[in-house]
Protein backbone atom coordinates (compact mmCIF):
# COMPACT_ATOMS: atom_id res chain seq x y z
CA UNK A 1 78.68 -9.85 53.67
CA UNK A 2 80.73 -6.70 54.97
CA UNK A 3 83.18 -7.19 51.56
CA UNK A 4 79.69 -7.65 49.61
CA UNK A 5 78.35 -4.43 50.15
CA UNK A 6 81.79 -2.34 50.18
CA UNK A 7 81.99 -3.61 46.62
CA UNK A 8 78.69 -2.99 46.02
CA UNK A 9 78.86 0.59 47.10
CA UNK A 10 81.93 0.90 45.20
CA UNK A 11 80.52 0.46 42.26
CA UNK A 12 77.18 2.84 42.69
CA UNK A 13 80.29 5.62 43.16
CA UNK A 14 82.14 4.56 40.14
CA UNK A 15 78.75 4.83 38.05
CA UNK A 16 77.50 7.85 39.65
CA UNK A 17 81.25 9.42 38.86
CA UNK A 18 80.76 8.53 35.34
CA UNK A 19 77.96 7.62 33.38
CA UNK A 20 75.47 9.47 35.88
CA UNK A 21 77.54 12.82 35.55
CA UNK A 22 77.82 12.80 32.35
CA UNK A 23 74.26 12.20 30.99
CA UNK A 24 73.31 14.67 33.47
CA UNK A 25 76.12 17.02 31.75
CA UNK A 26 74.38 16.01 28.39
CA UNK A 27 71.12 16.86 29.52
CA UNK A 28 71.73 20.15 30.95
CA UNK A 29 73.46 20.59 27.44
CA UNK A 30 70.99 20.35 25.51
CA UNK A 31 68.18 21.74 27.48
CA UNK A 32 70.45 24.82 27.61
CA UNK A 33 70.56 24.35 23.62
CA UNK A 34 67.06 23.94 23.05
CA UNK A 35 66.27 26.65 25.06
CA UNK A 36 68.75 28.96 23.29
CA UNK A 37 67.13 28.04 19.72
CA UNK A 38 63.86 28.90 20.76
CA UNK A 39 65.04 32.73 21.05
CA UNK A 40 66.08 33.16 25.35
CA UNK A 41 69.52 34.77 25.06
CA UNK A 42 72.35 32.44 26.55
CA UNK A 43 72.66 35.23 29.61
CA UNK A 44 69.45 34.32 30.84
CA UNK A 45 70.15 29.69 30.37
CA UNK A 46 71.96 28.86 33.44
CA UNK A 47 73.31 25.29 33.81
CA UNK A 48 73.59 23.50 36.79
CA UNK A 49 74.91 20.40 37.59
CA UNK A 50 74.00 18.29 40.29
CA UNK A 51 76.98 17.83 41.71
């Protein structure tokens, strides 16, 4: 059971490392982008990521 969940928690990591950071990279991108067309200068968009 102990080898179960180590693997198990491995993989939550290797998903959060890559698919979860990126779409969250991807959404702060375009939010920032959508924000910038609708006329807010890019000095005033800040982008965060959750990590």
């Amino acid at each position: 059971m102990q080898t179960k969940m180590m693997m198990y928690r491995e993989s939550i990591k290797e998903w959060y490392d890559g698919e979860f950071r990126e779409c969250m990279r991807n959404v702060n991108l375009y939010h920032a982008v959508m924000l910038n067309v609708r006329g807010i200068s890019a000095e005033a968009i800040e982008v965060r990521e959750l990590f």
